[in-house]
C-alpha atoms as a PDB file:
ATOM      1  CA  UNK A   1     -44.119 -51.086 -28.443  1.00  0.00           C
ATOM      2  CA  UNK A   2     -42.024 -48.033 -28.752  1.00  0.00           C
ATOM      3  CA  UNK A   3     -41.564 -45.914 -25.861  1.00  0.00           C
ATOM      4  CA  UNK A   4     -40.187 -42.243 -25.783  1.00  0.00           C
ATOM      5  CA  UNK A   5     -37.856 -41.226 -22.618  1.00  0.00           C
ATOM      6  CA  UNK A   6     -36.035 -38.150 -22.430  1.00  0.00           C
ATOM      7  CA  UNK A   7     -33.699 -36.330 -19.762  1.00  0.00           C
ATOM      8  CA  UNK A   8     -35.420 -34.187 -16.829  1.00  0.00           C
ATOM      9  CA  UNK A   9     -35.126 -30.556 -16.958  1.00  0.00           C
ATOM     10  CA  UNK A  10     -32.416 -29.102 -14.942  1.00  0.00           C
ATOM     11  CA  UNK A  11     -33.925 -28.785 -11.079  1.00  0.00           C
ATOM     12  CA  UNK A  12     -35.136 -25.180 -10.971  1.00  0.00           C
ATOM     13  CA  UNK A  13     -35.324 -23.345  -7.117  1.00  0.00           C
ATOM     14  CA  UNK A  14     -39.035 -22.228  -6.510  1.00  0.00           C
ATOM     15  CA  UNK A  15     -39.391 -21.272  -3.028  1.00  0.00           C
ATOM     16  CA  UNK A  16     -38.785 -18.012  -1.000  1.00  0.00           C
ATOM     17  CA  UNK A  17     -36.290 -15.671  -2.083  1.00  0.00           C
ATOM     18  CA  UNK A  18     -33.043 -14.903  -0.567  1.00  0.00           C
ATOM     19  CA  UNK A  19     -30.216 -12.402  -0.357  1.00  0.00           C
ATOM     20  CA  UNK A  20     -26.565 -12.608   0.434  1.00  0.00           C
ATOM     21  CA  UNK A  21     -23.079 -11.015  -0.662  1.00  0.00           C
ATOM     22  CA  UNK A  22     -21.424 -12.662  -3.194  1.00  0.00           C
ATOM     23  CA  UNK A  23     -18.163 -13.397  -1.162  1.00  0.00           C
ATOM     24  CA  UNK A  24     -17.343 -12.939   3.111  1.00  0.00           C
ATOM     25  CA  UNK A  25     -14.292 -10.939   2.170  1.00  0.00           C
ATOM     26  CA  UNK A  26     -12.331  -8.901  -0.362  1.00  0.00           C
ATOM     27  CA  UNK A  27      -8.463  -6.691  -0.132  1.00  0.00           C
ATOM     28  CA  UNK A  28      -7.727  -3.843  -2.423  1.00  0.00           C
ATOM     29  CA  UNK A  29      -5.518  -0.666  -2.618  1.00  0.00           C
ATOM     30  CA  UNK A  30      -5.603   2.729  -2.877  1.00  0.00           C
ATOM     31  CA  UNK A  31      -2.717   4.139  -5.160  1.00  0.00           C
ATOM     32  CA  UNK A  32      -0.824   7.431  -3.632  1.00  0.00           C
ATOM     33  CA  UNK A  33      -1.596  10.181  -5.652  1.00  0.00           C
ATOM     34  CA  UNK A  34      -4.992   8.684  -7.182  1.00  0.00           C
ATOM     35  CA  UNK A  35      -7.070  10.398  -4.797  1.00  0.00           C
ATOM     36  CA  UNK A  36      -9.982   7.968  -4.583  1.00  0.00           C
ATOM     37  CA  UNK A  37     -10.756   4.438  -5.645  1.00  0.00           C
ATOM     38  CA  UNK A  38     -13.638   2.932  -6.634  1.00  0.00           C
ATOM     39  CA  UNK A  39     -14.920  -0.719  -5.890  1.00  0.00           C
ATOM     40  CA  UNK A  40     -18.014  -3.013  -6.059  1.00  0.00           C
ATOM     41  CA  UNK A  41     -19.094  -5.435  -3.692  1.00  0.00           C
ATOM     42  CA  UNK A  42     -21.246  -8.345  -5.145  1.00  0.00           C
ATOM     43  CA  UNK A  43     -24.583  -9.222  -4.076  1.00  0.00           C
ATOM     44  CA  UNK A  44     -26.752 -12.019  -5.346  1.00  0.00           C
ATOM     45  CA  UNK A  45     -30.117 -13.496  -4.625  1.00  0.00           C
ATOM     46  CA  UNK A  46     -30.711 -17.242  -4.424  1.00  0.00           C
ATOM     47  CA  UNK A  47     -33.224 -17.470  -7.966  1.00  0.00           C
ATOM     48  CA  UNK A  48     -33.999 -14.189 -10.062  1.00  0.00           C
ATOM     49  CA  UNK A  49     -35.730 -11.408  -8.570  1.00  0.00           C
ATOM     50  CA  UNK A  50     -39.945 -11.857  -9.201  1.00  0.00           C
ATOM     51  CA  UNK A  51     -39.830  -8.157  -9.424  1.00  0.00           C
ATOM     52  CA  UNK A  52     -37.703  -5.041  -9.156  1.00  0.00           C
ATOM     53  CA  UNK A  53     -35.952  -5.718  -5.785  1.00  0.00           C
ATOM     54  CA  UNK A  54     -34.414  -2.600  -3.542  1.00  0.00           C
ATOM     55  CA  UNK A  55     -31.116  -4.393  -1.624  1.00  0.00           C
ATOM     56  CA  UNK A  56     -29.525  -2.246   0.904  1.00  0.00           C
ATOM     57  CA  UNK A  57     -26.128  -2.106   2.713  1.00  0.00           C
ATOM     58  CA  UNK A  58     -24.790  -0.772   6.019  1.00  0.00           C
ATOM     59  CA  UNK A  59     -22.172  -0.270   7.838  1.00  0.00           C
ATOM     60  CA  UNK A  60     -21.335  -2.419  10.630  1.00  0.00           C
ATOM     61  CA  UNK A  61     -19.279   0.970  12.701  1.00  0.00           C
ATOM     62  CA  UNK A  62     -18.482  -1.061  16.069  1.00  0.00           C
ATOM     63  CA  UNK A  63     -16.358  -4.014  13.973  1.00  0.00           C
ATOM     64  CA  UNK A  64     -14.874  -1.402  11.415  1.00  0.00           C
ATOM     65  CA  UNK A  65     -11.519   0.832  11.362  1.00  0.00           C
ATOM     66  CA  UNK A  66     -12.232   3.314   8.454  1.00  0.00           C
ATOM     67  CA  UNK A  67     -14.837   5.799   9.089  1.00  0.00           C
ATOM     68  CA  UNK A  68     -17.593   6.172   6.496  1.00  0.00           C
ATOM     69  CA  UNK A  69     -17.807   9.433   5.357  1.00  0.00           C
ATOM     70  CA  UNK A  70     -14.258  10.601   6.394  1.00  0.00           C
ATOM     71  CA  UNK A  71     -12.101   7.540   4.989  1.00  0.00           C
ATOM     72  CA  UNK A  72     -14.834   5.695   2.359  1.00  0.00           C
ATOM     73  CA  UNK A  73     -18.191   6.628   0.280  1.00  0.00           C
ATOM     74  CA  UNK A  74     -20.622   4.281   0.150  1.00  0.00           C
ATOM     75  CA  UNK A  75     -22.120   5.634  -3.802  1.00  0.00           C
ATOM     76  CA  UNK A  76     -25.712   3.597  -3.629  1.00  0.00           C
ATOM     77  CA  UNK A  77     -26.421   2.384  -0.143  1.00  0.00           C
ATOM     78  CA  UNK A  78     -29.636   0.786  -1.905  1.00  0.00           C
ATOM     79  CA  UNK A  79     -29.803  -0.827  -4.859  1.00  0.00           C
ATOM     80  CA  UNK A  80     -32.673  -1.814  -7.486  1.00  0.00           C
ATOM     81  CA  UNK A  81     -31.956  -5.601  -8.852  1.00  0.00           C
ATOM     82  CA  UNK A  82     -34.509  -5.563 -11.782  1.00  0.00           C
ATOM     83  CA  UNK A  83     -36.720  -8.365 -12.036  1.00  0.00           C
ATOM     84  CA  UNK A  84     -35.127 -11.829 -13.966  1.00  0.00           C
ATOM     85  CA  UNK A  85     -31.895 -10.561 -12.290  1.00  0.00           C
ATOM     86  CA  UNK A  86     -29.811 -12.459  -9.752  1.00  0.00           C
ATOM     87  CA  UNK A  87     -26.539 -10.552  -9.029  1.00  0.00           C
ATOM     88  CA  UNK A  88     -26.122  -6.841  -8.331  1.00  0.00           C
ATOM     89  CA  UNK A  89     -23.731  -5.043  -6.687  1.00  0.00           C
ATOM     90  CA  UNK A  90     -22.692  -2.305  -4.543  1.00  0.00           C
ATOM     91  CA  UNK A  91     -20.022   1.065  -5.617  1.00  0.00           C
ATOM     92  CA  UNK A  92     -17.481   1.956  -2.737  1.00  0.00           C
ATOM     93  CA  UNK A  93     -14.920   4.760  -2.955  1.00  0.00           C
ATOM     94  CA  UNK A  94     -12.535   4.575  -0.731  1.00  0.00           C
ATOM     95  CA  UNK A  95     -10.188   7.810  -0.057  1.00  0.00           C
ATOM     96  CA  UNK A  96      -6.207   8.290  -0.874  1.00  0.00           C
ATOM     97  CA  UNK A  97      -6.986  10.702   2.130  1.00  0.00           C
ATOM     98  CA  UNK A  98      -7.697   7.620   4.675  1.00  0.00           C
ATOM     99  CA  UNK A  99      -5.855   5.048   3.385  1.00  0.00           C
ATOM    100  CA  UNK A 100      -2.808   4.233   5.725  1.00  0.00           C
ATOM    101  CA  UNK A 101       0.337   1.727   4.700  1.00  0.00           C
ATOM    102  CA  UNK A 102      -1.441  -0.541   7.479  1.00  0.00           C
ATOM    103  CA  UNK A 103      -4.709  -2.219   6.660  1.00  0.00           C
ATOM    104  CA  UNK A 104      -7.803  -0.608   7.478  1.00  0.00           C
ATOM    105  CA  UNK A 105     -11.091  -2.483   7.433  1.00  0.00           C
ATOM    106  CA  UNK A 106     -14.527  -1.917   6.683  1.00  0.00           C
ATOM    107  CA  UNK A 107     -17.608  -4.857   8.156  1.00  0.00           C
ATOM    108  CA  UNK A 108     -20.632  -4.290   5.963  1.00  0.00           C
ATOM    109  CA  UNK A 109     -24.354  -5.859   6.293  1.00  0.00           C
ATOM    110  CA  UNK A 110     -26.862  -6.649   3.580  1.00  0.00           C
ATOM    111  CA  UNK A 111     -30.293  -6.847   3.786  1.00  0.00           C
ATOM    112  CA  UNK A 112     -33.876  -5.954   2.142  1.00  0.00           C
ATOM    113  CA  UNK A 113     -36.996  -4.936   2.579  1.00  0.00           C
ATOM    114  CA  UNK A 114     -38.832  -7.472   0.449  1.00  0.00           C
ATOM    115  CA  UNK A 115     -36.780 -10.438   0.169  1.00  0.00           C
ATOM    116  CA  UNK A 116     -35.513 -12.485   3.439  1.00  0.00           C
ATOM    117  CA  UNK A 117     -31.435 -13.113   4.528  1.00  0.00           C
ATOM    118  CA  UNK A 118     -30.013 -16.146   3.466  1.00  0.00           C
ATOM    119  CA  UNK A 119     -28.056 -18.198   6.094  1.00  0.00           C
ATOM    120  CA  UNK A 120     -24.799 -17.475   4.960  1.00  0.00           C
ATOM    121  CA  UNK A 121     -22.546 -14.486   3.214  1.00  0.00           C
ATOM    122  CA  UNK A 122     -24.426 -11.786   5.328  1.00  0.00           C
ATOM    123  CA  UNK A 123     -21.213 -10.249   6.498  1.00  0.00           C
ATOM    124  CA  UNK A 124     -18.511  -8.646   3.783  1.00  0.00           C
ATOM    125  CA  UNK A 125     -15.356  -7.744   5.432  1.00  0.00           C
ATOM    126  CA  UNK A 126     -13.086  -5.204   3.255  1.00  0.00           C
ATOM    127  CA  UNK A 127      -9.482  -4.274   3.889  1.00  0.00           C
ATOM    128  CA  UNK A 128      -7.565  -2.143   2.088  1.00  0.00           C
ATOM    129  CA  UNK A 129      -4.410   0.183   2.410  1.00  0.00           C
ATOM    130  CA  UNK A 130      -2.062   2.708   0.969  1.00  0.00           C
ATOM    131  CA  UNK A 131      -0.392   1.696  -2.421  1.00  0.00           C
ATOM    132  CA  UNK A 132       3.158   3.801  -2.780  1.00  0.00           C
ATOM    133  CA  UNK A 133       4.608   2.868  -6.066  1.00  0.00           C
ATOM    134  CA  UNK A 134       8.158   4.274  -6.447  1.00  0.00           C
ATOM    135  CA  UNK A 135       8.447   7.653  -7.472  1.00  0.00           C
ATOM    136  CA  UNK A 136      12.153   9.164  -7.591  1.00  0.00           C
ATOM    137  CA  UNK A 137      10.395  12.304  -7.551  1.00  0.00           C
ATOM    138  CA  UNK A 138       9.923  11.274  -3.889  1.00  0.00           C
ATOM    139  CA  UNK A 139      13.314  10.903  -3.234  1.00  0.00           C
ATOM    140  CA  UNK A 140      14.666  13.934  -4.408  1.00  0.00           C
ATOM    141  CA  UNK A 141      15.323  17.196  -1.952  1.00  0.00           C
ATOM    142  CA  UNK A 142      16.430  17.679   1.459  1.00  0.00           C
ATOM    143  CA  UNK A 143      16.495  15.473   4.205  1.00  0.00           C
ATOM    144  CA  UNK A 144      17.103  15.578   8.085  1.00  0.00           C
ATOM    145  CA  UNK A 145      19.465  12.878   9.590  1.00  0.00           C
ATOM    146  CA  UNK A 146      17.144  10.862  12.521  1.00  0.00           C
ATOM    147  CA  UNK A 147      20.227   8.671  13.419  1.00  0.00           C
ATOM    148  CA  UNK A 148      24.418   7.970  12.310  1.00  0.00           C
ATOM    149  CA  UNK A 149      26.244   5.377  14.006  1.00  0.00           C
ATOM    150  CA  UNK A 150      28.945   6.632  11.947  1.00  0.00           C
ATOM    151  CA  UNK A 151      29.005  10.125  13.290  1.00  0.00           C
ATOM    152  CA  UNK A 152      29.895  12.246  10.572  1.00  0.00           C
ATOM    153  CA  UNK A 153      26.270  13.645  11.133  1.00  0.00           C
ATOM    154  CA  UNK A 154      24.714  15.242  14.197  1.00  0.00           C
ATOM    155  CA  UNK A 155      20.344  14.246  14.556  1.00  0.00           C
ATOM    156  CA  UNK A 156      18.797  17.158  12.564  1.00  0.00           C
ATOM    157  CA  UNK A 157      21.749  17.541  10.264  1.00  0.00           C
ATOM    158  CA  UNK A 158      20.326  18.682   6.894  1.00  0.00           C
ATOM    159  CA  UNK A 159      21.773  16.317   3.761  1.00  0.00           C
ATOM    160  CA  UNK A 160      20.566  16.771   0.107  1.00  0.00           C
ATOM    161  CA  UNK A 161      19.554  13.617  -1.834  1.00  0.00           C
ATOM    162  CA  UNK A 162      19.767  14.223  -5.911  1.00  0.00           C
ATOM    163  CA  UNK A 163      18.036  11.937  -8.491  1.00  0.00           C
ATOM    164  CA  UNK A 164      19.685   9.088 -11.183  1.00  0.00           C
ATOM    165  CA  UNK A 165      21.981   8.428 -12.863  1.00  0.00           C
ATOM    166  CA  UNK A 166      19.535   5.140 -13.605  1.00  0.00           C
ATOM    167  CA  UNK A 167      15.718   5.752 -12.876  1.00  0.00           C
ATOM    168  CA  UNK A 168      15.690   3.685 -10.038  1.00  0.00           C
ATOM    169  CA  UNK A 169      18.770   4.820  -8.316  1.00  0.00           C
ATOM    170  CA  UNK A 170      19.061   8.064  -6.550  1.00  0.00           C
ATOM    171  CA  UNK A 171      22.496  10.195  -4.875  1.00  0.00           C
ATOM    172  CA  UNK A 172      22.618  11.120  -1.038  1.00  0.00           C
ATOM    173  CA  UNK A 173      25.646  13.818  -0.918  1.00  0.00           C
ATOM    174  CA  UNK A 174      28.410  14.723   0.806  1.00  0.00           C
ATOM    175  CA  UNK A 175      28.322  18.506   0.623  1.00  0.00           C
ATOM    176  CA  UNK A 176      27.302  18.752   4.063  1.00  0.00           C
ATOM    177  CA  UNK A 177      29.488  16.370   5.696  1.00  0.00           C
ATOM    178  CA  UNK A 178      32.830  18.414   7.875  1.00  0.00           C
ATOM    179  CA  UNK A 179      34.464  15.326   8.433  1.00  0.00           C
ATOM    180  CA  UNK A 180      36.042  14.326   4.908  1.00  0.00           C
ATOM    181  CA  UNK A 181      38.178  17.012   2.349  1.00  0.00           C
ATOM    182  CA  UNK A 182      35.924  15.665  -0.509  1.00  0.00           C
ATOM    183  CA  UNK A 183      32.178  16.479   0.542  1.00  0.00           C
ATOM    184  CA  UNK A 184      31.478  18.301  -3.117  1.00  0.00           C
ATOM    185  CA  UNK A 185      32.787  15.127  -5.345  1.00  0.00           C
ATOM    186  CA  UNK A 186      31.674  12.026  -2.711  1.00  0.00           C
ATOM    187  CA  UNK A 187      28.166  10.951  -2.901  1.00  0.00           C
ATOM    188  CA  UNK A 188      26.583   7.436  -1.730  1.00  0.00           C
ATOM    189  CA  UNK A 189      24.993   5.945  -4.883  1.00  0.00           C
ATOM    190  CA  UNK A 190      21.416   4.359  -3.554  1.00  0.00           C
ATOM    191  CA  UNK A 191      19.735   1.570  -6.180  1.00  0.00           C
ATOM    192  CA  UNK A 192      16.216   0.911  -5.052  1.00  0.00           C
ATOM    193  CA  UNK A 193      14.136  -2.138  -5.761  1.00  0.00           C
ATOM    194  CA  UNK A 194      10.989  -3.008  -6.067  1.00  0.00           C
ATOM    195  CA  UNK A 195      10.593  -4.019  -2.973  1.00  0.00           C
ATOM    196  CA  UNK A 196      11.944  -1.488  -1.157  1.00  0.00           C
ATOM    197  CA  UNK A 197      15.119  -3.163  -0.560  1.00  0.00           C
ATOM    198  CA  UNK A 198      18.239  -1.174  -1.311  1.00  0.00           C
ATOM    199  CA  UNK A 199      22.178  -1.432  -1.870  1.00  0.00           C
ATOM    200  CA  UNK A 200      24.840   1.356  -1.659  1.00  0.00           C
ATOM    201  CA  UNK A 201      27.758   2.191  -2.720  1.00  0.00           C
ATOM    202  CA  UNK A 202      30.122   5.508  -2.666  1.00  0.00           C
ATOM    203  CA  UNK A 203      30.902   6.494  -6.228  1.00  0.00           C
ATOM    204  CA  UNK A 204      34.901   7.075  -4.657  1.00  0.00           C
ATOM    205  CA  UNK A 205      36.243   6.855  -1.131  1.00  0.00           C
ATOM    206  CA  UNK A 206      35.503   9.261   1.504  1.00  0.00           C
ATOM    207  CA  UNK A 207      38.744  10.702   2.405  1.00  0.00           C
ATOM    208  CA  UNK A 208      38.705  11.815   6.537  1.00  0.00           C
ATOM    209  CA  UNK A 209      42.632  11.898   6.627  1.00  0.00           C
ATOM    210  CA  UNK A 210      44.471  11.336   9.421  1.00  0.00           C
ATOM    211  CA  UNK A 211      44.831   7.791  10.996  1.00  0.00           C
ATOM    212  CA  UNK A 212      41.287   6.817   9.565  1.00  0.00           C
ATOM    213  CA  UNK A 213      42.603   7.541   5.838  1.00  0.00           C
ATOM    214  CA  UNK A 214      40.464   6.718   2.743  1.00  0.00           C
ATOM    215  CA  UNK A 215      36.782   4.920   3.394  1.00  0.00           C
ATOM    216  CA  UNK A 216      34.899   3.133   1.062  1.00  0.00           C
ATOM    217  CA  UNK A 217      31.316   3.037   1.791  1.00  0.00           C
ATOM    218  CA  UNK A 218      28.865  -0.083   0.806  1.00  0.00           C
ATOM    219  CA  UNK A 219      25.054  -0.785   3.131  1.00  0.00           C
ATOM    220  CA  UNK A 220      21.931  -2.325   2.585  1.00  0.00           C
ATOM    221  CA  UNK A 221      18.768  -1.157   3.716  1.00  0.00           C
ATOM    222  CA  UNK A 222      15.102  -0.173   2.798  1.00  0.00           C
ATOM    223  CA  UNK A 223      13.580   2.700   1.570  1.00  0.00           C
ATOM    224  CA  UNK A 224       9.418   3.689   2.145  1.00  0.00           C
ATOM    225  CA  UNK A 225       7.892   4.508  -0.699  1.00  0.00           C
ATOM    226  CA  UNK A 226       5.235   6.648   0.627  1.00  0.00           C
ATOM    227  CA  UNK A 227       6.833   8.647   3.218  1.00  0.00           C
ATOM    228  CA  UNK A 228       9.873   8.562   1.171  1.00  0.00           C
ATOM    229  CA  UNK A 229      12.154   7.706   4.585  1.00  0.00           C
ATOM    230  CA  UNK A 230      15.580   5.977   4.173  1.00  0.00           C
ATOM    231  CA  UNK A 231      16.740   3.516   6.538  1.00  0.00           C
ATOM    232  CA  UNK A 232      20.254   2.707   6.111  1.00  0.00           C
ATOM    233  CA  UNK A 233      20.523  -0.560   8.597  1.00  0.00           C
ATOM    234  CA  UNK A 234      23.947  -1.680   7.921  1.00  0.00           C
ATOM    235  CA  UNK A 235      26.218   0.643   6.700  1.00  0.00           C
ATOM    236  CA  UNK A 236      29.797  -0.433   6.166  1.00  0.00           C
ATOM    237  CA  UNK A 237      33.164   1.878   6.044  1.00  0.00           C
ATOM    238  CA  UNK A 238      36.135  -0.116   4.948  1.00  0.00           C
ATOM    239  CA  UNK A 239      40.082   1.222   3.982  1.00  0.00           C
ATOM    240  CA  UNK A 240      43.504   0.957   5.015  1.00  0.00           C
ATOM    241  CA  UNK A 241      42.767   1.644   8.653  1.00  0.00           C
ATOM    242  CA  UNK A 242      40.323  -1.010   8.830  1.00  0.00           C
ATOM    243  CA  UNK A 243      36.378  -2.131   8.576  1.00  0.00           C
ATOM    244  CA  UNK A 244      33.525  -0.348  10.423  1.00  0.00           C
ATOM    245  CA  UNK A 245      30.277  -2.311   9.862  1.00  0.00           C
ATOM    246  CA  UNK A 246      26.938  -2.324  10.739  1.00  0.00           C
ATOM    247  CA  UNK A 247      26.254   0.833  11.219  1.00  0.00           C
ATOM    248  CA  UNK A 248      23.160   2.451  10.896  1.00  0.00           C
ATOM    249  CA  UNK A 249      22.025   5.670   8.755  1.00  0.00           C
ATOM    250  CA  UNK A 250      18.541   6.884   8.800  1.00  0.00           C
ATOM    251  CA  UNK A 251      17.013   9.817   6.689  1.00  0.00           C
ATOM    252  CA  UNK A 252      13.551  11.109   6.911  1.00  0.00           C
ATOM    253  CA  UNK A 253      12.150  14.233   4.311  1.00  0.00           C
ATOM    254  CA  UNK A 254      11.913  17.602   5.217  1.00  0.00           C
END
């Protein structure tokens, strides 16, 4: 006898349909300057849709920060999954406008009228923030002085801040300082990187006269790229007369 066998058919799902978001969670950004964002949030049913299937999402307000309508967009609250279709998905804008450097977060809910909630996924948590790529354009103008250890500036002192010479490197000057006899030639050189971390270093030494003599001036700090602030946490004065260091120099923009 000759007998024929052959492999089963994959196992296909054939009872009640079900809906759930494709993943519990998600993080994104909002880029300063780019006014909006747009994102989707994945939905999926457990087997292809029998027919054209409206899915809906909502806002879950009481475990959310952002504020629909004033920091986000929800652009099709309901959706139509055609029929032989599994996955869909949702389009969120989220605003420049209510983005913050700090995460904000946004609890949705899924659910439709004709098709049943699965037992998992029903919750999508979203956080997102502020994105502040550098941008010497932001570090260029005037500045008021919030705080110097040093003292060669009163709080509220006005100091100008020039770009270069190298893109990602920008001059806080001297002109304004009345304690040294070269404020118009003396600058602190500030290299930023991409991190936010930056060195500095006076292009010559601050000359005060006197007993305190020449200066030289080196630091190390941080800079925030989207309010543009300078914070100058250890600022170091060294000459002749001796080291100063740890001093602290912070900047914010006019």
């Amino acid at each position: 006898m000759i007998s024929a066998c052959s492999e089963p058919d994959d196992a296909v799902y054939d009872g009640d349909n079900f809906v759930s978001f494709g993943a519990t969670s998600s993080e994104t950004t909002v880029v300063k300057g780019s006014t909006s964002k747009e994102v989707a949030i994945t939905y999926t049913t457990l087997s292809e849709a029998r027919q054209n299937t409206d899915v809906t999402i909502a806002v879950d307000a009481a475990n959310s920060t952002a504020v629909e309508g004033v920091d986000f967009k929800i652009l099709n609250k309901t959706d139509n999954l055609p029929a032989g279709q599994k996955v869909g998905n949702f389009r969120v804008q989220l605003l420049e406008s209510g983005a913050k450097e700090t995460q904000k977060t946004i609890t949705f809910k899924i659910s439709s009228p004709s098709v049943g909630n699965a037992t998992f996924n029903q919750v999508h948590t979203m956080k997102y923030s502020l994105e502040c790529p550098f941008n010497m354009s932001g570090f260029t103008g005037t500045y008021k002085v919030v705080t110097d250890t040093w003292e060669d500036y009163s709080p509220g002192a006005t100091i100008t801040i020039q770009p270069g010479p190298a893109a990602n490197q920008f001059k806080i000057l001297s002109t304004s300082n009345p304690y040294i006899s070269n404020p118009t030639t003396s600058y602190m050189l500030v290299t930023v990187q991409n991190n936010g971390n930056i060195t500095v270093a006076s292009n010559e030494a601050f000359s005060y006269g006197g007993t305190t003599g020449n200066m030289n001036v080196s630091g190390t700090g941080t800079v925030n790229f989207c309010t543009s602030g300078i914070n100058i946490s250890a600022l170091t004065f060294s000459g002749a007369a001796g080291t100063s260091s740890g001093n602290k120099f912070v900047l914010v923009k006019n």
